[in-house]
C-alpha atoms as a PDB file:
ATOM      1  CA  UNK A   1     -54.970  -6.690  45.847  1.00  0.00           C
ATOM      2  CA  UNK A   2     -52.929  -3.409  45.446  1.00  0.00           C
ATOM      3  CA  UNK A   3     -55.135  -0.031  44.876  1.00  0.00           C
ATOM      4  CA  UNK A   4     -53.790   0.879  42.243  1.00  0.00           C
ATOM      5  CA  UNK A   5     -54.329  -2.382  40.476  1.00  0.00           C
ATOM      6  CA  UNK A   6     -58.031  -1.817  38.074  1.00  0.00           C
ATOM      7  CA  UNK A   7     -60.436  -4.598  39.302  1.00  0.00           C
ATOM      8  CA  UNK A   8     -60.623  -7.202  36.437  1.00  0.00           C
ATOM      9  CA  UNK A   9     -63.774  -9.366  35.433  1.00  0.00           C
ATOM     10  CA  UNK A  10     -62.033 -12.498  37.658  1.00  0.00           C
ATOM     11  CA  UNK A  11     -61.974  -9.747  40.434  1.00  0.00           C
ATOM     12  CA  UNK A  12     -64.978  -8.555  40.855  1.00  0.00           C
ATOM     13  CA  UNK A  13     -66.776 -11.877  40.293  1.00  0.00           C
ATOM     14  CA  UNK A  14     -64.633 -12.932  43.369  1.00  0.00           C
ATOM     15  CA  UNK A  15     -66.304 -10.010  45.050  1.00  0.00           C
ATOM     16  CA  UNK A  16     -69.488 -11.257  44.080  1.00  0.00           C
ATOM     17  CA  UNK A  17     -68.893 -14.655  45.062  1.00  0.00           C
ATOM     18  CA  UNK A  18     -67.830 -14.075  48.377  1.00  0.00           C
ATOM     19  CA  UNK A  19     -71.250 -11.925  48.930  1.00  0.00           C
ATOM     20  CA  UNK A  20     -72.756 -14.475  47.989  1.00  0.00           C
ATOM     21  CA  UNK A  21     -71.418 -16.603  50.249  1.00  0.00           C
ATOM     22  CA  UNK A  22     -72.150 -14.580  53.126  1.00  0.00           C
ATOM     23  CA  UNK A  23     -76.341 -13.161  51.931  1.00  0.00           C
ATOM     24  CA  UNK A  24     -77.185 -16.245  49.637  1.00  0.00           C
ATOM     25  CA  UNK A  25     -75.656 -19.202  50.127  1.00  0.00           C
ATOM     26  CA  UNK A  26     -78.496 -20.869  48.471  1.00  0.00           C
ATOM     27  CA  UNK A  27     -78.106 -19.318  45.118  1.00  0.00           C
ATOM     28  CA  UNK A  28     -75.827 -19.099  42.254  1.00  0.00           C
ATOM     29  CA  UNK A  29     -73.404 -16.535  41.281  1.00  0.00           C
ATOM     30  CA  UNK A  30     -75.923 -15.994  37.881  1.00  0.00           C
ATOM     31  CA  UNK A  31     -78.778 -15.879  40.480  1.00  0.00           C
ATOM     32  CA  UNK A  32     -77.039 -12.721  42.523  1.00  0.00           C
ATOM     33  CA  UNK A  33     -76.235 -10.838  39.682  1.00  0.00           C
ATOM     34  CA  UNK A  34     -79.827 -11.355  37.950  1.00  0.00           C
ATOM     35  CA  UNK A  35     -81.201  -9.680  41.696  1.00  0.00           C
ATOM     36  CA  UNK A  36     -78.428  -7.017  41.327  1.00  0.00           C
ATOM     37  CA  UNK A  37     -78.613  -6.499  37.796  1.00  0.00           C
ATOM     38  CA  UNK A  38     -82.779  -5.865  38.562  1.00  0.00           C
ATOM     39  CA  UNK A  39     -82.915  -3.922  40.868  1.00  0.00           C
ATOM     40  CA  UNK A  40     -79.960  -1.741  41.085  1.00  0.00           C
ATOM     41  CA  UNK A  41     -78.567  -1.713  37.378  1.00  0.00           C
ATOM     42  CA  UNK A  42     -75.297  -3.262  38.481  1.00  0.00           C
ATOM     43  CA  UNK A  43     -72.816  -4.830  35.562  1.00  0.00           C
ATOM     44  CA  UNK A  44     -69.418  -6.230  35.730  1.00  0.00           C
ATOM     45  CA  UNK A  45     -69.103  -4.352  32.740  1.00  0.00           C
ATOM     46  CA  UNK A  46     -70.444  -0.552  34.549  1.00  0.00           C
ATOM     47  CA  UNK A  47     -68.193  -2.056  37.351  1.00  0.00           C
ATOM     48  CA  UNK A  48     -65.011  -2.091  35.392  1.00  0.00           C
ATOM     49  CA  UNK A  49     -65.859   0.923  32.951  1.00  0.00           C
ATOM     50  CA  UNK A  50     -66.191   3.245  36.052  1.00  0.00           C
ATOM     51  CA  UNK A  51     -63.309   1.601  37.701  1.00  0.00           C
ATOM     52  CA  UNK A  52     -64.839   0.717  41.138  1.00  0.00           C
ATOM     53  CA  UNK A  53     -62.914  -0.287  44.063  1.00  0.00           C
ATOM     54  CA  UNK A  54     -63.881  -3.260  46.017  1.00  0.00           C
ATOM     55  CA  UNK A  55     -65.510  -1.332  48.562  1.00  0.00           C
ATOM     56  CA  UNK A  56     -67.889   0.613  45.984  1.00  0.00           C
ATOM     57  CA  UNK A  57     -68.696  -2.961  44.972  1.00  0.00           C
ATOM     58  CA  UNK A  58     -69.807  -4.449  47.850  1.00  0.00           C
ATOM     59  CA  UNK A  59     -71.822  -1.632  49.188  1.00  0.00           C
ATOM     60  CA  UNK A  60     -73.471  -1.715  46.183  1.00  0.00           C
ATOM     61  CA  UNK A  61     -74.288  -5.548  46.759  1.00  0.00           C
ATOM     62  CA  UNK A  62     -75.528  -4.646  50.303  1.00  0.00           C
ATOM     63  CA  UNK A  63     -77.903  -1.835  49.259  1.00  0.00           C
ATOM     64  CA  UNK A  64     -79.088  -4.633  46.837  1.00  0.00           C
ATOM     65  CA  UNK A  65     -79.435  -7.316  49.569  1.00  0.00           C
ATOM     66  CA  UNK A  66     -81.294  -4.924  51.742  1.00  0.00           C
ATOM     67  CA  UNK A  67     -84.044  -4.037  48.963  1.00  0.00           C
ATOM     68  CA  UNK A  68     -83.967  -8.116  48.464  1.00  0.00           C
ATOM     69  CA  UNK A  69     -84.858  -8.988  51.733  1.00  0.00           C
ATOM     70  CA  UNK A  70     -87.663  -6.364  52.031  1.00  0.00           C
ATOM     71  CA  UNK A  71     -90.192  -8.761  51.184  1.00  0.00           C
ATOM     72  CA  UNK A  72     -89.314 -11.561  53.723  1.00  0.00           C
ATOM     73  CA  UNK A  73     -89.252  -9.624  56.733  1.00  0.00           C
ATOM     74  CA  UNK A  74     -90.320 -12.485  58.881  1.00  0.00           C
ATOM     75  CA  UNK A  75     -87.702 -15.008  57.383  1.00  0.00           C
ATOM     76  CA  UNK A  76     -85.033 -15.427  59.707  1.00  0.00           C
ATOM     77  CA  UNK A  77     -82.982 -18.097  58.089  1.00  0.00           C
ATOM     78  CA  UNK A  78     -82.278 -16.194  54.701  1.00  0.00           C
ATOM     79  CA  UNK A  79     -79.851 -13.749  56.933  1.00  0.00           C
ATOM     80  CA  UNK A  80     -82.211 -10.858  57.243  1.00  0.00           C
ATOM     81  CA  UNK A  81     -81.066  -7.803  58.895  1.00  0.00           C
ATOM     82  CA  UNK A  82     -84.193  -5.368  59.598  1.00  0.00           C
ATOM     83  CA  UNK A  83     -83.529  -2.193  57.307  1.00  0.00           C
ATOM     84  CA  UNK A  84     -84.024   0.174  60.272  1.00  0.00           C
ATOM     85  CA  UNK A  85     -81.110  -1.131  61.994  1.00  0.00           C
ATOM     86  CA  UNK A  86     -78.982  -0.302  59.080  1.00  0.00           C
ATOM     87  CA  UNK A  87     -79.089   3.502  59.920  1.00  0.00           C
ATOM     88  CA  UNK A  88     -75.895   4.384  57.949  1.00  0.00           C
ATOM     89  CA  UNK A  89     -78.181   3.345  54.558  1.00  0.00           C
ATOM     90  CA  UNK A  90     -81.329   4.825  55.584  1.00  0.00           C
ATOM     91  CA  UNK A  91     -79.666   7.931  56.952  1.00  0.00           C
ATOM     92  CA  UNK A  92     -78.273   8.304  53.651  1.00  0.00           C
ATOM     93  CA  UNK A  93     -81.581   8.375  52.017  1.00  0.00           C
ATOM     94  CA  UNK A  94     -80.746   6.649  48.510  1.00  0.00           C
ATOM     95  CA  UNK A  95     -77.946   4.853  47.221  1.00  0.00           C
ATOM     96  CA  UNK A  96     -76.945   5.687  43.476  1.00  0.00           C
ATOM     97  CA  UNK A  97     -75.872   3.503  40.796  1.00  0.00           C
ATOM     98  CA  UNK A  98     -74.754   3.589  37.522  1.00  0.00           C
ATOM     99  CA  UNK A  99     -77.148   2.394  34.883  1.00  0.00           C
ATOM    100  CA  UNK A 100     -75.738   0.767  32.164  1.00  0.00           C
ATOM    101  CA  UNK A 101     -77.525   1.222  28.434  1.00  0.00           C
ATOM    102  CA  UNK A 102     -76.334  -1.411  26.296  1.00  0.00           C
ATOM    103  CA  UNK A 103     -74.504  -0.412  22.977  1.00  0.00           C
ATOM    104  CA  UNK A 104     -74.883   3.100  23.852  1.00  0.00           C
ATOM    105  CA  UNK A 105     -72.067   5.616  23.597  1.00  0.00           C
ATOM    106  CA  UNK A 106     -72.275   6.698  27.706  1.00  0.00           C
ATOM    107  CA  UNK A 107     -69.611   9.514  27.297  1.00  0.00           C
ATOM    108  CA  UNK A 108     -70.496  11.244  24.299  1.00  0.00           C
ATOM    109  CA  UNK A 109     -70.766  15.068  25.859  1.00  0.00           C
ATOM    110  CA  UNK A 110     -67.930  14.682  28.217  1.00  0.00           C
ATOM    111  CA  UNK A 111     -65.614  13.254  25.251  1.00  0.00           C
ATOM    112  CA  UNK A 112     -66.612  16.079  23.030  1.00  0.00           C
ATOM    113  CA  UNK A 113     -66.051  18.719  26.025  1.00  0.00           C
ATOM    114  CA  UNK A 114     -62.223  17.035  27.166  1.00  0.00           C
ATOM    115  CA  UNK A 115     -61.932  17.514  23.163  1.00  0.00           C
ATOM    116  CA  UNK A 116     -62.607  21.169  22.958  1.00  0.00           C
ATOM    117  CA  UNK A 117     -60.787  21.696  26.126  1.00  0.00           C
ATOM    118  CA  UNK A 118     -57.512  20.178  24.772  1.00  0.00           C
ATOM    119  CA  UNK A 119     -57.861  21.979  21.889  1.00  0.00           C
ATOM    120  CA  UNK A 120     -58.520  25.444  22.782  1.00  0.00           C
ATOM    121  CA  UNK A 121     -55.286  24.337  25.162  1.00  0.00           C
ATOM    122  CA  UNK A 122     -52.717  23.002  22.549  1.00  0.00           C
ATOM    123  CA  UNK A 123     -54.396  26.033  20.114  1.00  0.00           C
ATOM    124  CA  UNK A 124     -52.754  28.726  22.539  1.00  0.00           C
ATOM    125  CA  UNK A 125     -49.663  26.789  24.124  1.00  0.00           C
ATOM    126  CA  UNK A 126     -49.115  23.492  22.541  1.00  0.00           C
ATOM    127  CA  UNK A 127     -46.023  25.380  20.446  1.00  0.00           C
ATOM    128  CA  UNK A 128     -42.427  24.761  21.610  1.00  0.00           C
ATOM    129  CA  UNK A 129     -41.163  25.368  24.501  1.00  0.00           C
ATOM    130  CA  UNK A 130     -44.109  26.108  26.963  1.00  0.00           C
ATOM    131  CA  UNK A 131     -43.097  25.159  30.078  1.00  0.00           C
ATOM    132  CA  UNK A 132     -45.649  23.792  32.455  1.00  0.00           C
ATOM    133  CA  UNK A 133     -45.183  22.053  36.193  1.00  0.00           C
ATOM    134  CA  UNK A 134     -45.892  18.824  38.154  1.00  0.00           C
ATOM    135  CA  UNK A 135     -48.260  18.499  40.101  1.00  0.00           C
ATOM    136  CA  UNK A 136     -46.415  17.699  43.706  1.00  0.00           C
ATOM    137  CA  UNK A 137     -43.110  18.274  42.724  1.00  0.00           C
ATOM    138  CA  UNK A 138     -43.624  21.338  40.506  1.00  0.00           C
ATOM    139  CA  UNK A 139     -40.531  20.194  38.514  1.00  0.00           C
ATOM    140  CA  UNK A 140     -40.623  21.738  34.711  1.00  0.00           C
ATOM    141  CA  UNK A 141     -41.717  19.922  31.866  1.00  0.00           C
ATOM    142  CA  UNK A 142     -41.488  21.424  28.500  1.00  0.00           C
ATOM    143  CA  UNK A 143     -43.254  20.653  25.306  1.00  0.00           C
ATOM    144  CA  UNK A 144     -41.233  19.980  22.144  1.00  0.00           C
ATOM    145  CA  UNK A 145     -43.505  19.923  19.652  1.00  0.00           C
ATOM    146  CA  UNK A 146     -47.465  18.017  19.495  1.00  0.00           C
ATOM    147  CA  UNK A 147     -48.452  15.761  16.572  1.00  0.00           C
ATOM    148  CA  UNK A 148     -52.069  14.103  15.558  1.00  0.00           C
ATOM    149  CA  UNK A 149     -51.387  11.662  18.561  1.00  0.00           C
ATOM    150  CA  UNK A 150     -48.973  12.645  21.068  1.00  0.00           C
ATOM    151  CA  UNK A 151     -47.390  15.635  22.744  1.00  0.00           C
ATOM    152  CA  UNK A 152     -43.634  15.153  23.372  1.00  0.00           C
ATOM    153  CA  UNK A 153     -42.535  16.803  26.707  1.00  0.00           C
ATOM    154  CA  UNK A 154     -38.816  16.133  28.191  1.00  0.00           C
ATOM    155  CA  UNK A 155     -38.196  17.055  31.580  1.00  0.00           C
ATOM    156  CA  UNK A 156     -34.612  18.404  33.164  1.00  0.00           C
ATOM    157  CA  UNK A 157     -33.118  15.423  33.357  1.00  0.00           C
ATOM    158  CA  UNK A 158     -34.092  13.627  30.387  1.00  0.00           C
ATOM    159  CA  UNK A 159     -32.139  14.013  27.172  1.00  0.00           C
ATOM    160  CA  UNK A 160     -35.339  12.428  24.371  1.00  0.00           C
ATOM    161  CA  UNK A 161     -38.623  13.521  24.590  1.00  0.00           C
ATOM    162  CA  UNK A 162     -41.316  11.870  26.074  1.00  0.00           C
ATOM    163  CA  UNK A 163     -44.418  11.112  24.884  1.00  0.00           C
ATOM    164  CA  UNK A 164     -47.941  11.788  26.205  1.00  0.00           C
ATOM    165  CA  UNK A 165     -50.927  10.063  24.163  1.00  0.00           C
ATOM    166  CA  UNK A 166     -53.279  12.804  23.577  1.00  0.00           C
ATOM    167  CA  UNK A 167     -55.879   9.864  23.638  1.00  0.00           C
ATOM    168  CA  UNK A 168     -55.192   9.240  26.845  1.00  0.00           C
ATOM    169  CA  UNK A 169     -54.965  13.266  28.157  1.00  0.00           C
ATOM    170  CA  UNK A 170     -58.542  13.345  26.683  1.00  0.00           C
ATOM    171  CA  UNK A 171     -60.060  10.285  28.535  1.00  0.00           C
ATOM    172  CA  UNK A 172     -58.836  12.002  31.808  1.00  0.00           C
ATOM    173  CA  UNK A 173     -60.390  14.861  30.835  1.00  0.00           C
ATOM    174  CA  UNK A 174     -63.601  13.353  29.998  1.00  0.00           C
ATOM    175  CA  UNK A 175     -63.476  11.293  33.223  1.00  0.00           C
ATOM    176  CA  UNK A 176     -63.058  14.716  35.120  1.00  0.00           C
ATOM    177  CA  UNK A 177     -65.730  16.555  33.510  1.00  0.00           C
ATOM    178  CA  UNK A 178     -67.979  13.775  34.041  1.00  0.00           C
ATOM    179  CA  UNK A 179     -67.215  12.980  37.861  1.00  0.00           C
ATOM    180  CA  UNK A 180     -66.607  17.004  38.579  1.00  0.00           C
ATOM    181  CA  UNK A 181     -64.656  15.879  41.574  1.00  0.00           C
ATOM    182  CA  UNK A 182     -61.321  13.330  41.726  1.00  0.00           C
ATOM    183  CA  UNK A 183     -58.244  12.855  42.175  1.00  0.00           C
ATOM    184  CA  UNK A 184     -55.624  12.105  40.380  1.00  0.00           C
ATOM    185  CA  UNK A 185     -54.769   8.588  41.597  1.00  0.00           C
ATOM    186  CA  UNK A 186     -58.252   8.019  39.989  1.00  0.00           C
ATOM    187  CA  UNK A 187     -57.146   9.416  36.909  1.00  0.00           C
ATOM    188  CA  UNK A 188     -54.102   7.558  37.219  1.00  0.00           C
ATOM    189  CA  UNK A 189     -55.866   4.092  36.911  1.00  0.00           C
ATOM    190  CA  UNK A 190     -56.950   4.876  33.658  1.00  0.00           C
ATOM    191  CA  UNK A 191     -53.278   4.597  32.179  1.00  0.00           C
ATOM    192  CA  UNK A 192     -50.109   4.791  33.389  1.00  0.00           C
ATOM    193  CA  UNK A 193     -49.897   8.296  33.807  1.00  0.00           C
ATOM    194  CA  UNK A 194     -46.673   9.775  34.559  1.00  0.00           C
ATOM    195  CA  UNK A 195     -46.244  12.816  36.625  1.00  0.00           C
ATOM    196  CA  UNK A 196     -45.724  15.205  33.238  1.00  0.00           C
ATOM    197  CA  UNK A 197     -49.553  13.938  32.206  1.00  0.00           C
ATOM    198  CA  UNK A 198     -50.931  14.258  35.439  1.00  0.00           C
ATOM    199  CA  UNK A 199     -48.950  17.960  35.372  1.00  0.00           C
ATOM    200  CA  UNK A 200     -50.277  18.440  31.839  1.00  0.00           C
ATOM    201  CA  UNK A 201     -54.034  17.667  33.123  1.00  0.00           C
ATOM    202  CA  UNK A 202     -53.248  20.619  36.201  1.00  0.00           C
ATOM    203  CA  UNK A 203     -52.601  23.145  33.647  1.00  0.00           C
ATOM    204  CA  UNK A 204     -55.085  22.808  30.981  1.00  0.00           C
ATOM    205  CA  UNK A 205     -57.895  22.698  33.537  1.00  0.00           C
ATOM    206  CA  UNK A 206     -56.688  25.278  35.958  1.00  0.00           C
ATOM    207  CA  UNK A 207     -58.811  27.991  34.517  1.00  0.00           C
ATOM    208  CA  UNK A 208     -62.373  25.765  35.691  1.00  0.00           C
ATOM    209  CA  UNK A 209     -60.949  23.614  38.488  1.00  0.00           C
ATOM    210  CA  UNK A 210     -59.723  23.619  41.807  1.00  0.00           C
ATOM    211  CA  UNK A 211     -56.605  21.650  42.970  1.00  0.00           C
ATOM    212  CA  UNK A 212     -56.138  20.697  46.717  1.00  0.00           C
ATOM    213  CA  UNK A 213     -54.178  18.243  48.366  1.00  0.00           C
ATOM    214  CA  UNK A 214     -55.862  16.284  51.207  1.00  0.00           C
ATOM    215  CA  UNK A 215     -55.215  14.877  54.706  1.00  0.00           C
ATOM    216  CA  UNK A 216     -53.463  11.997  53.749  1.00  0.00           C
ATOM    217  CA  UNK A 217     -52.211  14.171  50.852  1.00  0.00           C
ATOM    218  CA  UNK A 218     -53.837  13.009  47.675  1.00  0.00           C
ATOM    219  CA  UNK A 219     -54.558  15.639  45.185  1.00  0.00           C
ATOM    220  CA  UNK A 220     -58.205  16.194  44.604  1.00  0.00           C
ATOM    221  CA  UNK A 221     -59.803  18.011  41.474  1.00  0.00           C
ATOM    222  CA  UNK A 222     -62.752  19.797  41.478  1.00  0.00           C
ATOM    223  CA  UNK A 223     -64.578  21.572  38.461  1.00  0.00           C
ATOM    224  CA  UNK A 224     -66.006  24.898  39.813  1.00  0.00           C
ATOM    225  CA  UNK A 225     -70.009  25.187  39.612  1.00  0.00           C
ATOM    226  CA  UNK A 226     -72.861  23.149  40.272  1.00  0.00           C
ATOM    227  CA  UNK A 227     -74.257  19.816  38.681  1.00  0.00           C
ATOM    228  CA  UNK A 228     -78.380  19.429  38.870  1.00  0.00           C
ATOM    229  CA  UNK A 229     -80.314  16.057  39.299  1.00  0.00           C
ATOM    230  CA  UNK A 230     -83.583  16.073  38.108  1.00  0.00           C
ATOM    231  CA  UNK A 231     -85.748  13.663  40.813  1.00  0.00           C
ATOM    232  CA  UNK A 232     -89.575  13.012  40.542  1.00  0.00           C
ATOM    233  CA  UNK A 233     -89.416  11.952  36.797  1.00  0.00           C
ATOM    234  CA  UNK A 234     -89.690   8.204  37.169  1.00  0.00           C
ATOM    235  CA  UNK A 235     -93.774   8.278  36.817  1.00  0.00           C
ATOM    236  CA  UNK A 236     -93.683  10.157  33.489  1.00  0.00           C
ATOM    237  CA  UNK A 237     -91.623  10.083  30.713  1.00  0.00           C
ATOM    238  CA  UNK A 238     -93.189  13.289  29.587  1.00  0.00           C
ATOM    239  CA  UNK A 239     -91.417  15.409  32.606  1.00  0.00           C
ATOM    240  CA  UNK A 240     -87.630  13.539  31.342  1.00  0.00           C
ATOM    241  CA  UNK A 241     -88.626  15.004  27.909  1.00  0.00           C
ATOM    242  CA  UNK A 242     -88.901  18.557  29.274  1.00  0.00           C
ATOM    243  CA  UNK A 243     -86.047  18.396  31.508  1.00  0.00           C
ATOM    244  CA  UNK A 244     -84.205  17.323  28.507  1.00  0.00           C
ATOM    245  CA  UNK A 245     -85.395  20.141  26.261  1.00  0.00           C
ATOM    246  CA  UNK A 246     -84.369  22.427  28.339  1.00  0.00           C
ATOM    247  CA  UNK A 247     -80.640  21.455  29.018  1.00  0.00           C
ATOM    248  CA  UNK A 248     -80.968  19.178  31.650  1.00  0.00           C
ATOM    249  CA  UNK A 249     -78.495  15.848  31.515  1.00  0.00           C
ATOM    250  CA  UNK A 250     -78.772  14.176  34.970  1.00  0.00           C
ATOM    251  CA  UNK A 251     -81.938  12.299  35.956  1.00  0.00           C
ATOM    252  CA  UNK A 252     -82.545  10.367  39.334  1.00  0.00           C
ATOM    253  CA  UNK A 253     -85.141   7.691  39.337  1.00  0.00           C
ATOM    254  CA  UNK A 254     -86.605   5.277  41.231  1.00  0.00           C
ATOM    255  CA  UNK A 255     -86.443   1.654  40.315  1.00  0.00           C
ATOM    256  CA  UNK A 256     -89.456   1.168  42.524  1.00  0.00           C
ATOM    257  CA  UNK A 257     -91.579   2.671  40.201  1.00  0.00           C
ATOM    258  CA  UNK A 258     -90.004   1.056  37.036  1.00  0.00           C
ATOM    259  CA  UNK A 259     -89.851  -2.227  38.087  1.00  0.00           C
ATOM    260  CA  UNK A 260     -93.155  -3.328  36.776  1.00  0.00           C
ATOM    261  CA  UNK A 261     -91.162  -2.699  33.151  1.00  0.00           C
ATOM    262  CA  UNK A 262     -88.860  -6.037  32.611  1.00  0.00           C
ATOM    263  CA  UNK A 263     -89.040  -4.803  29.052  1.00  0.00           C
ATOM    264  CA  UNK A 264     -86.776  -1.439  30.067  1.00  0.00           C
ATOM    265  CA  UNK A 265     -89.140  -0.091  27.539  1.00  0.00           C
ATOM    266  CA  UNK A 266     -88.330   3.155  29.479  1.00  0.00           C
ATOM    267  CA  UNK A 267     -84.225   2.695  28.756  1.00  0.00           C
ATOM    268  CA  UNK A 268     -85.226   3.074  24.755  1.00  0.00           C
ATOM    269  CA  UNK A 269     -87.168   6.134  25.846  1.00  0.00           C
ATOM    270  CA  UNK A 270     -84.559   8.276  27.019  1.00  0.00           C
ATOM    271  CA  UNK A 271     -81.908   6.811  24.880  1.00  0.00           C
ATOM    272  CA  UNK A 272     -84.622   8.352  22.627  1.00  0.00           C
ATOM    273  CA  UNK A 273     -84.929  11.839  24.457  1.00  0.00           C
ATOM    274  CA  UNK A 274     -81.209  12.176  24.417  1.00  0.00           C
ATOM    275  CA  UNK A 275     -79.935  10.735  27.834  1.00  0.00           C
ATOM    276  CA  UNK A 276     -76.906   9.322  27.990  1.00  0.00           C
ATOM    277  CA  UNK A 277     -76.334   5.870  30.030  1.00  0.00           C
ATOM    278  CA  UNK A 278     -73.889   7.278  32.388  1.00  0.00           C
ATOM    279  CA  UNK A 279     -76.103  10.493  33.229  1.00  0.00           C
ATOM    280  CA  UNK A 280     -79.100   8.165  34.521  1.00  0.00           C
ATOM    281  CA  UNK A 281     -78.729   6.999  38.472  1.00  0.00           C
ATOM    282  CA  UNK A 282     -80.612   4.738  39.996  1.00  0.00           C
ATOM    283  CA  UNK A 283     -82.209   4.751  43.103  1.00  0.00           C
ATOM    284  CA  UNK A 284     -83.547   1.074  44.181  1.00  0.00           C
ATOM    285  CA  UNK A 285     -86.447   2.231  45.787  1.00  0.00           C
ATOM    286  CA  UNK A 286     -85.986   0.165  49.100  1.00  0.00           C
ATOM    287  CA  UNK A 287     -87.004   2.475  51.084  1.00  0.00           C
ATOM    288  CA  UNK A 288     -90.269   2.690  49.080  1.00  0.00           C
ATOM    289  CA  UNK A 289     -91.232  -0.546  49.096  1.00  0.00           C
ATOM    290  CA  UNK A 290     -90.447  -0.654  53.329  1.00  0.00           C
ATOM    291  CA  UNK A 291     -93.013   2.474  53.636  1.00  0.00           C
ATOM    292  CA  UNK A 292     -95.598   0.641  51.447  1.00  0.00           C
ATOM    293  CA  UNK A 293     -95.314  -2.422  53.425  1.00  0.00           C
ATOM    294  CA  UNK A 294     -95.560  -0.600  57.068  1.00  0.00           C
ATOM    295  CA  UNK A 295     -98.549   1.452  55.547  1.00  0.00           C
ATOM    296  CA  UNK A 296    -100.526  -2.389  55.201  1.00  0.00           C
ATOM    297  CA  UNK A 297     -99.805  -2.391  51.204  1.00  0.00           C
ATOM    298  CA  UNK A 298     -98.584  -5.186  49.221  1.00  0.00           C
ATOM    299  CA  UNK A 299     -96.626  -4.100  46.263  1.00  0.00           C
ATOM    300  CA  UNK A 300     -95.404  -6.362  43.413  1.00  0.00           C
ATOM    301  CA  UNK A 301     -92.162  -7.921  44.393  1.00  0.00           C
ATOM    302  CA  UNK A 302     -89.404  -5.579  42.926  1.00  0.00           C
ATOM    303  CA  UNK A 303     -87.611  -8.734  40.887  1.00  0.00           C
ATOM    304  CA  UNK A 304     -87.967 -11.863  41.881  1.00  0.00           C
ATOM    305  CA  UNK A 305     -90.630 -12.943  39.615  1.00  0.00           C
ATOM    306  CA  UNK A 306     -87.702 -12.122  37.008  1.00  0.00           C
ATOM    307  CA  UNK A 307     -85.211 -15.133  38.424  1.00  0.00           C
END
């Protein structure tokens, strides 16, 4: 599978099928992602959406497995592996996922900021000829003129003028304001971008984001500042709301304390307070439910009363 290529539904349920074949032989593909789906808000669809790799995937799936087999520490048939050997996931503390919110728009803000940005941009230098640079080569591109839908850019060697959706500037945008860091090969797997976009992307961000090229000489983007994540939340709703009123848009919780709601009664709640999907993480509370268990408690299963 090349990395460039965007994992497709038939991919990533080939991902899924060979975990399965390897943690749960004894259960169907639906079965596995039911347990992922519960207890780490995992979707083909969030899969695809935020264009995971294959790797992204199946870590996922293994945080998931570990929280699974919790509960059956003395099973050795199932394919247990003790938590505490698995220092890279403890060490790490938490893994995060993406919750998905049904029929919820997940990228409002970050749209409406990549909006403004290309705006104010186009407002001050979107006229002809403003010449602006790739990003490796830092060959000139300069704009002909920009219409409703596209900005046409030709380059030195080309004799018409190409065009650059300005749909497609504004998802990359919107991407970048949302992830804070990336590169542009991520960008890149959104559309086709040529190297005049991906130039065109430099410049209208430079004034808020840092451009470096790494080790093995991808070009990372970072937006300058910092991004807070409001923990400690998932017990009451009521601390979400003030977070919220008071500009906060990232929330951590733990699933361990929301699994006793197969409802998601507490999705519609801050869908109702304002939160969008893609600004909610998930932490599966594993490590929770281990602690409980060593300290001689016996807490609710986290999902598989739900299968």
């Amino acid at each position: 599978m090349s990395k460039k290529e965007i994992l497709t539904t038939q991919d990533i349920l080939a991902i899924v099928s060979s975990f399965r074949d390897r943690r749960y032989p004894d259960k169907s593909i639906e079965e596995v992602l039911a347990i992922a789906n519960c207890n780490a808000a995992f979707s083909i669809e969030d899969a695809i959406e935020a264009t995971c790799s294959q790797a992204e995937i199946e870590s996922h799936l293994h945080s998931v497995y570990l929280c699974d087999t919790l509960d059956s520490p003395d099973n050795e048939d199932d394919g247990y592996t003790d938590p505490k050997e698995d220092v890279g996931f403890w060490r790490t503390g938490i893994r995060i996922f993406l919750l998905s919110m049904e029929g919820y728009d997940m990228t409002g803000h970050y749209q409406a900021k990549a909006s403004e940005k290309e705006r104010t941009f186009l407002r001050k230098f979107g006229k002809e000829g403003y010449v602006f640079f790739t990003v490796k080569g830092h060959r000139p591109n300069t704009i002909q003129k920009v219409t409703k839908d596209y900005i046409y850019v030709t380059t030195e060697k080309s004799e018409k003028p190409n065009r650059i959706p300005r749909a497609s500037l504004r998802r990359a945008l919107s991407v970048l304001f949302y992830r804070r860091v990336t590169t542009l090969k991520a960008l890149i797997r959104i559309n086709s971008f040529s190297s005049a976009i991906a130039g065109l992307i430099k410049t209208i961000m430079s004034d808020i984001c840092k451009v470096t090229e790494t080790k093995s000489r991808a070009v990372r983007l970072t937006l300058r500042g910092l991004r807070y994540i409001f923990s400690g939340v998932s017990k009451g709703m009521d601390d979400a709301r003030i977070v919220r009123e008071n500009g906060g848009r990232f929330l951590l919780l733990s699933y361990y304390y929301l699994r006793s709601d197969p409802s998601y009664s507490w999705k519609q709640r801050l869908r109702e307070l304002g939160y969008e999907g893609r600004c909610v993480i998930l932490d599966p509370g594993g490590k929770s439910y281990y602690e409980a268990v060593q300290k001689g408690k016996n807490p609710n299963v986290i999902f598989h009363h739900w299968l």
